[in-house]
Protein backbone atom coordinates (compact mmCIF):
# COMPACT_ATOMS: atom_id res chain seq x y z
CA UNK A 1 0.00 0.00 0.00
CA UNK A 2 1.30 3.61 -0.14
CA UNK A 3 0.68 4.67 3.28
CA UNK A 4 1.49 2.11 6.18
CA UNK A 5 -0.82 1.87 9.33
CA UNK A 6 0.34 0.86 12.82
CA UNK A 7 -1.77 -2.00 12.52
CA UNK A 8 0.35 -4.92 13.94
CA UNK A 9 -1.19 -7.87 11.27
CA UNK A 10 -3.63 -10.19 9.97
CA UNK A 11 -5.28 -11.65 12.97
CA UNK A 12 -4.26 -15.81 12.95
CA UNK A 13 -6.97 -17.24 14.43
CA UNK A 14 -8.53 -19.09 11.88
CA UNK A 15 -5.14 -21.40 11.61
CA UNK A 16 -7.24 -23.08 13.91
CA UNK A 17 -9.75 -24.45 11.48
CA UNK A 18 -9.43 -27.86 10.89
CA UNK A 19 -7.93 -27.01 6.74
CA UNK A 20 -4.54 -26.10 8.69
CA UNK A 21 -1.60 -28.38 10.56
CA UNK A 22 1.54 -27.35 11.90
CA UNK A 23 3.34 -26.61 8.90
CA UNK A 24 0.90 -23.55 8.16
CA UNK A 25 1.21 -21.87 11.55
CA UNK A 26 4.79 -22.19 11.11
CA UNK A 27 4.41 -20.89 7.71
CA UNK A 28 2.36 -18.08 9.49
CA UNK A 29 5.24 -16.98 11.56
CA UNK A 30 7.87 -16.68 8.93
CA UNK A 31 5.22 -14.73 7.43
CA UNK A 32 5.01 -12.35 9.85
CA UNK A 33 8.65 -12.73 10.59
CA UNK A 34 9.50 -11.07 7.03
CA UNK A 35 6.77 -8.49 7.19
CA UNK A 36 8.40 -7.50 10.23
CA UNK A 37 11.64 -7.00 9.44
CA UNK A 38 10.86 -4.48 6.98
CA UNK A 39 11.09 -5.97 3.80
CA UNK A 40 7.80 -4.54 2.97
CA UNK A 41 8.01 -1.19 4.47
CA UNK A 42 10.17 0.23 1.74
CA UNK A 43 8.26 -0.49 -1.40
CA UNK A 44 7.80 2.30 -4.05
CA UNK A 45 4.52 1.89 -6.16
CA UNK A 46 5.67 4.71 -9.06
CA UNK A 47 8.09 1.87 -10.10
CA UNK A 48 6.44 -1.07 -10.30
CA UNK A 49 9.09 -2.97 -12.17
CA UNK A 50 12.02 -1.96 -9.68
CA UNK A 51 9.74 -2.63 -7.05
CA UNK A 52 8.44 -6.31 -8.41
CA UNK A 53 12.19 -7.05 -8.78
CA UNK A 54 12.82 -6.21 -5.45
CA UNK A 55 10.29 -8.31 -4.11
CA UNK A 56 10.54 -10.94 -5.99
CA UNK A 57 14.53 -11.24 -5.00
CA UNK A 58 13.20 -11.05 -1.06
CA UNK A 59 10.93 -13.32 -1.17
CA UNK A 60 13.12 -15.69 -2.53
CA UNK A 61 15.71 -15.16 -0.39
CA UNK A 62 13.13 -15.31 2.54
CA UNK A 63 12.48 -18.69 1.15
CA UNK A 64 9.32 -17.28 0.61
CA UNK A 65 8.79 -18.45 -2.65
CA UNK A 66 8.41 -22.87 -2.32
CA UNK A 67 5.18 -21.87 -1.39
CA UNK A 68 4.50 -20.70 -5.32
CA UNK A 69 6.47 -22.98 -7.15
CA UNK A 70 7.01 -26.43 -4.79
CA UNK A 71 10.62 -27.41 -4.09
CA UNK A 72 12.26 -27.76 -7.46
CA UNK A 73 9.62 -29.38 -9.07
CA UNK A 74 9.53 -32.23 -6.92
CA UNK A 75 7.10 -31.18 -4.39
CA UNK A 76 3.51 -30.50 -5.61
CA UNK A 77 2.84 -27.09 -4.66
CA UNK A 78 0.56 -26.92 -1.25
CA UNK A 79 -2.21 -24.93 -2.26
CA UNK A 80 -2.95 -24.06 1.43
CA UNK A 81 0.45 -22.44 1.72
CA UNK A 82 -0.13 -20.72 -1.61
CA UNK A 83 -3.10 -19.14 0.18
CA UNK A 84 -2.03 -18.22 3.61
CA UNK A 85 1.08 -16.62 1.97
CA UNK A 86 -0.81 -14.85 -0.91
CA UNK A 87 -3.77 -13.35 2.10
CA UNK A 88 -1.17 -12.12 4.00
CA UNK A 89 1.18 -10.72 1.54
CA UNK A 90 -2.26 -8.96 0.05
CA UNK A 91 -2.88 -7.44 4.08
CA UNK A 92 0.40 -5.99 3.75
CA UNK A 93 0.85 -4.87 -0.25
CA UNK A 94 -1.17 -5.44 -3.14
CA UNK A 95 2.35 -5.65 -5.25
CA UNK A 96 4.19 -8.26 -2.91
CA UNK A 97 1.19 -10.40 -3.34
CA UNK A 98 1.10 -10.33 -6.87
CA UNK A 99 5.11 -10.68 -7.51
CA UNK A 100 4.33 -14.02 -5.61
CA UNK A 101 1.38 -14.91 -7.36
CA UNK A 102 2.85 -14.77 -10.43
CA UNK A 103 5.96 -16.49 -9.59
CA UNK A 104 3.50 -19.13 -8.92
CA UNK A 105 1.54 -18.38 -11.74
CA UNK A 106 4.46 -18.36 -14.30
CA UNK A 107 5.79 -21.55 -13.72
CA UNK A 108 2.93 -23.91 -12.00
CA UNK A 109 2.30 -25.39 -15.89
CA UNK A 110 6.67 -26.06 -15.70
CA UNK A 111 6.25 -28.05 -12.42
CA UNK A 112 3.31 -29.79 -13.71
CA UNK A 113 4.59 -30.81 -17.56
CA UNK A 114 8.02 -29.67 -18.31
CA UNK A 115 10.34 -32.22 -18.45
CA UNK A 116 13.05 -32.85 -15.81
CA UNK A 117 15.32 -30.42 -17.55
CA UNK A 118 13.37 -27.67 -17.76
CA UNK A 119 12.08 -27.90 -14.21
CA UNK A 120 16.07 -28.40 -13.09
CA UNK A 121 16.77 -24.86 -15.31
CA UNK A 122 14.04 -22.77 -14.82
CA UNK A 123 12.07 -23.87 -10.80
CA UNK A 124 15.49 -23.41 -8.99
CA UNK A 125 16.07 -20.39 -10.20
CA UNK A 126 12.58 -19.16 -10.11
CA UNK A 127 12.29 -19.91 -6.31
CA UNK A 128 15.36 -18.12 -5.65
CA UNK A 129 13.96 -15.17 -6.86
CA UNK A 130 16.55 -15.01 -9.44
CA UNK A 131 14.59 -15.62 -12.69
CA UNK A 132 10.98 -13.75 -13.10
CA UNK A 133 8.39 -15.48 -14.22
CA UNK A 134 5.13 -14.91 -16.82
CA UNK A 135 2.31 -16.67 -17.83
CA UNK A 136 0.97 -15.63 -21.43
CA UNK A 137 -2.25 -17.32 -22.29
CA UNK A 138 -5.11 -13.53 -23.82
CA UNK A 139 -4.59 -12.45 -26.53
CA UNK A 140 -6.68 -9.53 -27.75
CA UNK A 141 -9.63 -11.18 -29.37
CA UNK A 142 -8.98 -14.17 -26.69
CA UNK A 143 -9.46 -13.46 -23.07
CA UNK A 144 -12.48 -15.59 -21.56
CA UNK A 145 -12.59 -17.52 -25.28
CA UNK A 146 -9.72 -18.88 -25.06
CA UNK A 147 -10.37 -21.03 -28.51
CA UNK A 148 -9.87 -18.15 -30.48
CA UNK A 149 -6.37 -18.02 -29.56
CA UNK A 150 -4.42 -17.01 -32.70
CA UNK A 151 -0.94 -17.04 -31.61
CA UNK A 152 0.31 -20.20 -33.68
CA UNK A 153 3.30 -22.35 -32.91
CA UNK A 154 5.03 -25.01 -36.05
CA UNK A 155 7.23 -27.54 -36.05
CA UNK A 156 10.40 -27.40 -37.82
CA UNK A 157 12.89 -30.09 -37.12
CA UNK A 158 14.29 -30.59 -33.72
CA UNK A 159 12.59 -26.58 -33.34
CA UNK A 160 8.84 -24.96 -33.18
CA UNK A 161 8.43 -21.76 -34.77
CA UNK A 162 6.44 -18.74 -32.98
CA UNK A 163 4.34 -16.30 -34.68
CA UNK A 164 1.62 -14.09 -33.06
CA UNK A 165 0.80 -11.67 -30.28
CA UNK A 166 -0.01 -11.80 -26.35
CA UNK A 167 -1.43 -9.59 -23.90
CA UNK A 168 -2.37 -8.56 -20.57
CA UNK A 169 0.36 -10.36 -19.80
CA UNK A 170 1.60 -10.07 -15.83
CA UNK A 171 5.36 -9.63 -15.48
CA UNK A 172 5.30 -8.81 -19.31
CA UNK A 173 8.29 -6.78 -20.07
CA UNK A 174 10.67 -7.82 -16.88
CA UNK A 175 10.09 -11.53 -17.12
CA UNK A 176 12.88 -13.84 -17.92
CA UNK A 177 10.75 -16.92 -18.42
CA UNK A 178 7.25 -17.12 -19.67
CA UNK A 179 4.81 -20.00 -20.01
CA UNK A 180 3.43 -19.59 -23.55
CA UNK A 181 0.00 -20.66 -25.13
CA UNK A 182 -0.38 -21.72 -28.69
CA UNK A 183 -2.14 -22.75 -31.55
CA UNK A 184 -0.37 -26.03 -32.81
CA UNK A 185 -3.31 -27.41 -34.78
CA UNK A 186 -4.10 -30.93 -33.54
CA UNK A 187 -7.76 -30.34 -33.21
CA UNK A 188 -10.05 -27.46 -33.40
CA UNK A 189 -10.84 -25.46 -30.51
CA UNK A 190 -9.06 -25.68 -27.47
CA UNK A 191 -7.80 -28.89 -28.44
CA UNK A 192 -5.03 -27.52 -30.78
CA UNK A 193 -3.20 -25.65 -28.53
CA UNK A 194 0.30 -26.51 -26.58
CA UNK A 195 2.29 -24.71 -24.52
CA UNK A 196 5.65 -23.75 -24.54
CA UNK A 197 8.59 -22.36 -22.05
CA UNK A 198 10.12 -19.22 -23.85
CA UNK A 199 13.05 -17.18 -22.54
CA UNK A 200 13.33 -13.41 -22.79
CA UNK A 201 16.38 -13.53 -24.90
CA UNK A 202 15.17 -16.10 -27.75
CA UNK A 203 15.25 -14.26 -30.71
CA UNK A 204 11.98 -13.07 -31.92
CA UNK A 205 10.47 -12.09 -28.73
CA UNK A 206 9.68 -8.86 -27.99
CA UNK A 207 7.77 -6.33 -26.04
CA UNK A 208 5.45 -3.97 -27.63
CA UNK A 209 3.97 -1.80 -25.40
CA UNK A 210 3.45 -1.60 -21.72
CA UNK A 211 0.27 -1.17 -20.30
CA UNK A 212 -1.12 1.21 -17.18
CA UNK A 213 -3.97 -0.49 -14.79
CA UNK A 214 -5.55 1.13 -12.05
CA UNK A 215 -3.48 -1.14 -9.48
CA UNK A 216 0.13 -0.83 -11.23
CA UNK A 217 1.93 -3.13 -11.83
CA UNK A 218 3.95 -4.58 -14.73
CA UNK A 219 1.97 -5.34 -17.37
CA UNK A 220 2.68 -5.80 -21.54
CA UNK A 221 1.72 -7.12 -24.69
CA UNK A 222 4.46 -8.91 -26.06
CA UNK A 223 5.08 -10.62 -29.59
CA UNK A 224 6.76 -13.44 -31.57
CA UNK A 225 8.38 -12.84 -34.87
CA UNK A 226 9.50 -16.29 -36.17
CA UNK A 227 10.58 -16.77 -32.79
CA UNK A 228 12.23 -20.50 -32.57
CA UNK A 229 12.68 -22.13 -29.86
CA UNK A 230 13.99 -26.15 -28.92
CA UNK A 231 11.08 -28.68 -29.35
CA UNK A 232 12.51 -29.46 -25.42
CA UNK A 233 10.72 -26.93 -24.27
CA UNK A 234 7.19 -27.90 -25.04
CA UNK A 235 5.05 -28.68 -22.51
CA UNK A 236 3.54 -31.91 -22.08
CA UNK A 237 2.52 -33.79 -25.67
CA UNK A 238 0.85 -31.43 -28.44
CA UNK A 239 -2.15 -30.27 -28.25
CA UNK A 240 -2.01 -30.49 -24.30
CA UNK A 241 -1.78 -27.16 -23.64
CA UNK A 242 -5.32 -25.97 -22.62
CA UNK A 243 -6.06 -28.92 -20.31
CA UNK A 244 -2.21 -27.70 -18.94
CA UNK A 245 -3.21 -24.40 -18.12
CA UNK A 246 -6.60 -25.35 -16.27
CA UNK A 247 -5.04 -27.49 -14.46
CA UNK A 248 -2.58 -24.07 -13.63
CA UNK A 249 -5.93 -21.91 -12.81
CA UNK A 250 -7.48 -24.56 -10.70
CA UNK A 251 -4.18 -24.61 -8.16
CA UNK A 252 -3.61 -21.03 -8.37
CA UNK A 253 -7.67 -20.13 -8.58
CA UNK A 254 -8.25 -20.56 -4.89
CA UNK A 255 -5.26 -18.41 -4.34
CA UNK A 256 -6.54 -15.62 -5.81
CA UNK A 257 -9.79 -15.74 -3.77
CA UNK A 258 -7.09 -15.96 -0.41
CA UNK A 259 -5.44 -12.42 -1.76
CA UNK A 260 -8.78 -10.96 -2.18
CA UNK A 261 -9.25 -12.14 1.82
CA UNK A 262 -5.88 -10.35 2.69
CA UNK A 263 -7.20 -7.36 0.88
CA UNK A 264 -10.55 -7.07 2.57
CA UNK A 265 -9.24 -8.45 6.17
CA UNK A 266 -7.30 -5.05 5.99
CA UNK A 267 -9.90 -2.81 5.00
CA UNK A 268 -11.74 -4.64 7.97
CA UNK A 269 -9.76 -3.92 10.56
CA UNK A 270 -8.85 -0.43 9.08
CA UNK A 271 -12.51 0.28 9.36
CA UNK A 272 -12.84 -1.04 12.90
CA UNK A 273 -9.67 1.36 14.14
CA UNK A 274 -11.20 3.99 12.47
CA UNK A 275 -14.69 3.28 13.75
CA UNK A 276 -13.27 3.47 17.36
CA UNK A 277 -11.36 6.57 17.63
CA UNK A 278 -13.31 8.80 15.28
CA UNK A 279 -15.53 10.79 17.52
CA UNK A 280 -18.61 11.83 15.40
CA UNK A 281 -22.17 13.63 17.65
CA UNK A 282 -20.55 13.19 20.74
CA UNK A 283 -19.68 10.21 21.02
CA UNK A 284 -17.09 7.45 18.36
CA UNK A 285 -18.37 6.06 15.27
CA UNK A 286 -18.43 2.94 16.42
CA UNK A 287 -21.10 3.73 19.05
CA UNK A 288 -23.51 3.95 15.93
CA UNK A 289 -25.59 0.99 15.23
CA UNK A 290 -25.47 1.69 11.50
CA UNK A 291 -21.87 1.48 12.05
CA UNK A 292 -22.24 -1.90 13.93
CA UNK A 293 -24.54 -3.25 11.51
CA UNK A 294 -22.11 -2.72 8.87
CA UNK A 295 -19.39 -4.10 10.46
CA UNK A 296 -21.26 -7.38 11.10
CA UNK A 297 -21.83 -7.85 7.62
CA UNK A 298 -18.18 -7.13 6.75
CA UNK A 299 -16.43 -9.67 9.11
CA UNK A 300 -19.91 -12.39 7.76
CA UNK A 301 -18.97 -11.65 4.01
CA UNK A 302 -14.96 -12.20 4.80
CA UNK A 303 -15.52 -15.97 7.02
CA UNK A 304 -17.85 -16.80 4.16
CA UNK A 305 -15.20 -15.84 1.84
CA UNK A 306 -12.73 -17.67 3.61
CA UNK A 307 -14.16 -20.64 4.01
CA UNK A 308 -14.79 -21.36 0.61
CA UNK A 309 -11.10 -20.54 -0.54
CA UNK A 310 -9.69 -23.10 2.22
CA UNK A 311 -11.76 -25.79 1.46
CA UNK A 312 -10.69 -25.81 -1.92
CA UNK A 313 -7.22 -25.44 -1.07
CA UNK A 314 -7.60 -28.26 1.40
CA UNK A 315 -9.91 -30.50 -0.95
CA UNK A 316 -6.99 -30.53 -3.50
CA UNK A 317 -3.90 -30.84 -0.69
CA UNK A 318 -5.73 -33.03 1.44
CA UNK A 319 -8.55 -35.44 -0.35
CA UNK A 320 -6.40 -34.79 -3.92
CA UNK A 321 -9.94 -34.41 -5.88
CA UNK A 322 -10.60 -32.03 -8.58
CA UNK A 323 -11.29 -28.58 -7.43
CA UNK A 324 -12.67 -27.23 -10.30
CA UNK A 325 -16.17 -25.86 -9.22
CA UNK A 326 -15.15 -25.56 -5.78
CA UNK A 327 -11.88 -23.06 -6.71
CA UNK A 328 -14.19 -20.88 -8.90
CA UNK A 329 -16.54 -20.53 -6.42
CA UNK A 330 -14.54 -19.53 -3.71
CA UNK A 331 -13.15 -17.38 -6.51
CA UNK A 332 -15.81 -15.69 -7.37
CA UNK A 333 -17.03 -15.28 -4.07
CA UNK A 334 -14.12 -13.77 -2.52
CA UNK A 335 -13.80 -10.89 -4.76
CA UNK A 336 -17.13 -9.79 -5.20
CA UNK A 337 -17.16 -10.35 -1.02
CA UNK A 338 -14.05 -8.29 -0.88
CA UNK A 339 -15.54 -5.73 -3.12
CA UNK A 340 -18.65 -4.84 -1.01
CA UNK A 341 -16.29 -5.48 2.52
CA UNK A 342 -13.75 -2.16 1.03
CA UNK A 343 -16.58 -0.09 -0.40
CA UNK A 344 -18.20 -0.03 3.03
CA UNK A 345 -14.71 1.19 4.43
CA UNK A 346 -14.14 3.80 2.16
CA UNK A 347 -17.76 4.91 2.64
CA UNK A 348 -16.98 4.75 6.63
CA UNK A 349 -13.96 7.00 6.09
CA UNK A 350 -16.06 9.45 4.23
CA UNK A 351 -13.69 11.92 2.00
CA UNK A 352 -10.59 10.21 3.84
CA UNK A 353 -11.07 6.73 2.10
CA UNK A 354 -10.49 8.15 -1.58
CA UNK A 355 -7.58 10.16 -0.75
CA UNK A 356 -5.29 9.19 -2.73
CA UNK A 357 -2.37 7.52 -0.72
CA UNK A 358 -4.32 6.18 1.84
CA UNK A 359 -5.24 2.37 2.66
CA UNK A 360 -9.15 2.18 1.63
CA UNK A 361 -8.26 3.91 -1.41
CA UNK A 362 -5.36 1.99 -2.60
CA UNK A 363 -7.57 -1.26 -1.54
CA UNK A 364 -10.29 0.12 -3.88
CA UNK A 365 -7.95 -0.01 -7.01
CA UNK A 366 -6.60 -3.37 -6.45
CA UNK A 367 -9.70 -5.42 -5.90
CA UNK A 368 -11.55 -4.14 -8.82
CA UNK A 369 -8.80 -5.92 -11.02
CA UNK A 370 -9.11 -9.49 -8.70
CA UNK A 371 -12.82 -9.39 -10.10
CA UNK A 372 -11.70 -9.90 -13.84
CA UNK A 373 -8.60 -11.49 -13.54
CA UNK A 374 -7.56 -14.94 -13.96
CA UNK A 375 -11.48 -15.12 -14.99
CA UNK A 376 -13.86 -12.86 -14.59
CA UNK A 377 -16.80 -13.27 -11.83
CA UNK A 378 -19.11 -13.93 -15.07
CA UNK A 379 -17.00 -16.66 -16.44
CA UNK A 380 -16.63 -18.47 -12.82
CA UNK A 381 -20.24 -18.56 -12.89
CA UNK A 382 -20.07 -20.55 -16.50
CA UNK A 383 -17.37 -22.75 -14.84
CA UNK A 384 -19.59 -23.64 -12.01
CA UNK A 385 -22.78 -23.79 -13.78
CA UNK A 386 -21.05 -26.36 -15.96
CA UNK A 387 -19.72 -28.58 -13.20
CA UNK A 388 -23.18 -28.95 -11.71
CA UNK A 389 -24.30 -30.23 -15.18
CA UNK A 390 -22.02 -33.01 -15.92
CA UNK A 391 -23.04 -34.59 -12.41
């Protein structure tokens, strides 16, 4: 955030929920551990590339980081960990939680498909913090459809060839690795479409113009000019590549809905300091029952919200079952939650909460983006919907 409260934390006591052992409360800690050392005290938002490097390197050196990629590609990634690190990395800055996110993000379809060499080259140095990683699956015409992907990939020899454009791509621009989607031509639809590991240096890749979001941070369309690249670097068989990166959303999907927790557990308890030590007719704000009743339905909206995320994290960790319905919902849930829980704060801090450079209103710009990304709350709906169907 750009302004820093005195608030100690995220309150912890929902590690005791039955989703949660040991290893999460310790997780917890070193949590809390780096937040308090100051590691995210110095971060500056009119650079969001310097500052995503930054983070990224701390993280990593915090060890921060096996919680978004597993350990080297030979640990599955705990998607409880994912979401306890991503809710309170959101509490503290909306930018440290997404340069973990997308280090997460950016390789998950590596540690999932890539062969043993690529996960050797690219996971250590990912979790290190030394490599940044991207994920590049829109295009313009192909956000939410993802079948009309155009971007094309052919085979030439012991090499496929890249042709074609990407964007809203996160980390686009100061990523050294990115996961790549496209067309290969098996099948029609969403059936002909692989997925590649490109570096920032291949020839032919290149980024073509940077794009500013409400929430900064980096962001880029980028494009491949008869960009080649090893056949050793596809991922999985051909034509894999869609089922490769839902199976990426559906770990990482749930995670999103846990950063949209950290975002509105802060707005929450910046809205009950407020509430207590602004003195309003006489008496404090929180003395008002419209006040109270408000509050009740923000803490309601944020357990509901929460309970939904960790189950799904814990019904993939724990039972290993699909979690496809049950991450969208807690997806979709979460942020529109999350929404209502920091328009109700800014509204309590009357012309305060849009200032800009303070708390509410820098929670205001980076929720609205959780809404659309990584599927928007329409296209959960589809997701879900469709589930319920094929039972």
């Amino acid at each position: 955030m750009a302004v820093h409260s005195t608030l100690p934390g995220p309150a912890r006591d929902f590690l005791d929920w039955p989703f949660f052992d040991a290893s999460h409360k310790a997780l917890a800690e070193k949590l809390d551990a780096f937040a308090s050392s100051g590691a995210l005290g110095d971060i500056d938002h009119a650079d969001a590339d310097k500052a995503c490097r930054m983070l990224v390197r701390s993280l990593g050196e915090a060890g921060l980081l096996d919680a978004a990629t597993g350990v080297g590609g030979t640990t599955p990634i705990d998607s409880r960990a994912a979401c306890l690190t991503r809710e309170t990395l959101a509490w503290h800055d909306g930018l440290a939680d997404f340069a973990f996110a997308m280090q997460g993000l950016g390789t998950g379809a590596i540690g999932l498909s890539g062969s043993e060499d690529l996960r050797a080259t690219v996971l250590p140095k990912a979790r290190s913090g030394e490599w940044i990683a991207a994920f590049a699956l829109s295009e313009k015409d192909a956000g939410s459809d993802v079948a009309a992907m155009t971007c094309a990939a052919s085979r030439d020899g012991e090499h496929y060839v890249l042709d074609g454009e990407k964007t809203w791509i996160s980390n686009g621009g100061i990523a050294d690795v990115y996961t790549v989607f496209a067309r290969t031509g098996e099948a029609p639809g969403t059936r002909g479409i692989s997925a590649f590991v490109v570096l920032a240096d291949d020839p032919g890749f290149s980024t073509t113009e940077r794009i500013d979001v409400i929430a900064p941070h980096p962001l880029a369309t980028i494009r491949f000019d008869n960009c080649r690249i090893p056949a050793s670097r596809l991922l999985g068989a051909p034509g894999e590549g869609f089922k490769i990166a839902m199976r990426t959303l559906d770990i990482f999907r749930a995670s999103v809905a846990a950063a949209a927790l950290g975002f509105a557990k802060r707005a929450l308890d910046e809205a009950l300091a407020h509430a207590k030590s602004r003195k309003i007719f006489g008496n404090t704000l929180s003395d008002l029952q419209l006040t109270q009743a408000t509050l009740g339905d923000m803490a309601a909206e944020i357990d509901a919200a929460a309970l939904l995320a960790y189950r799904a994290a814990w019904r993939r960790d724990v039972q290993g079952l699909p979690t496809t319905k049950e991450a969208a919902m807690a997806k979709m849930v979460a942020t529109e939650n999350a929404q209502k829980v920091i328009d109700r704060a800014v509204q309590m801090f009357g012309g305060r909460g849009v200032r800009v450079g303070e708390i509410t209103e820098s929670l205001y710009r980076e929720i609205r983006a959780l809404r659309i990304y990584e599927g928007a709350t329409e296209v959960q709906k589809l997701i879900i919907a469709r589930e319920l169907l094929k039972a």
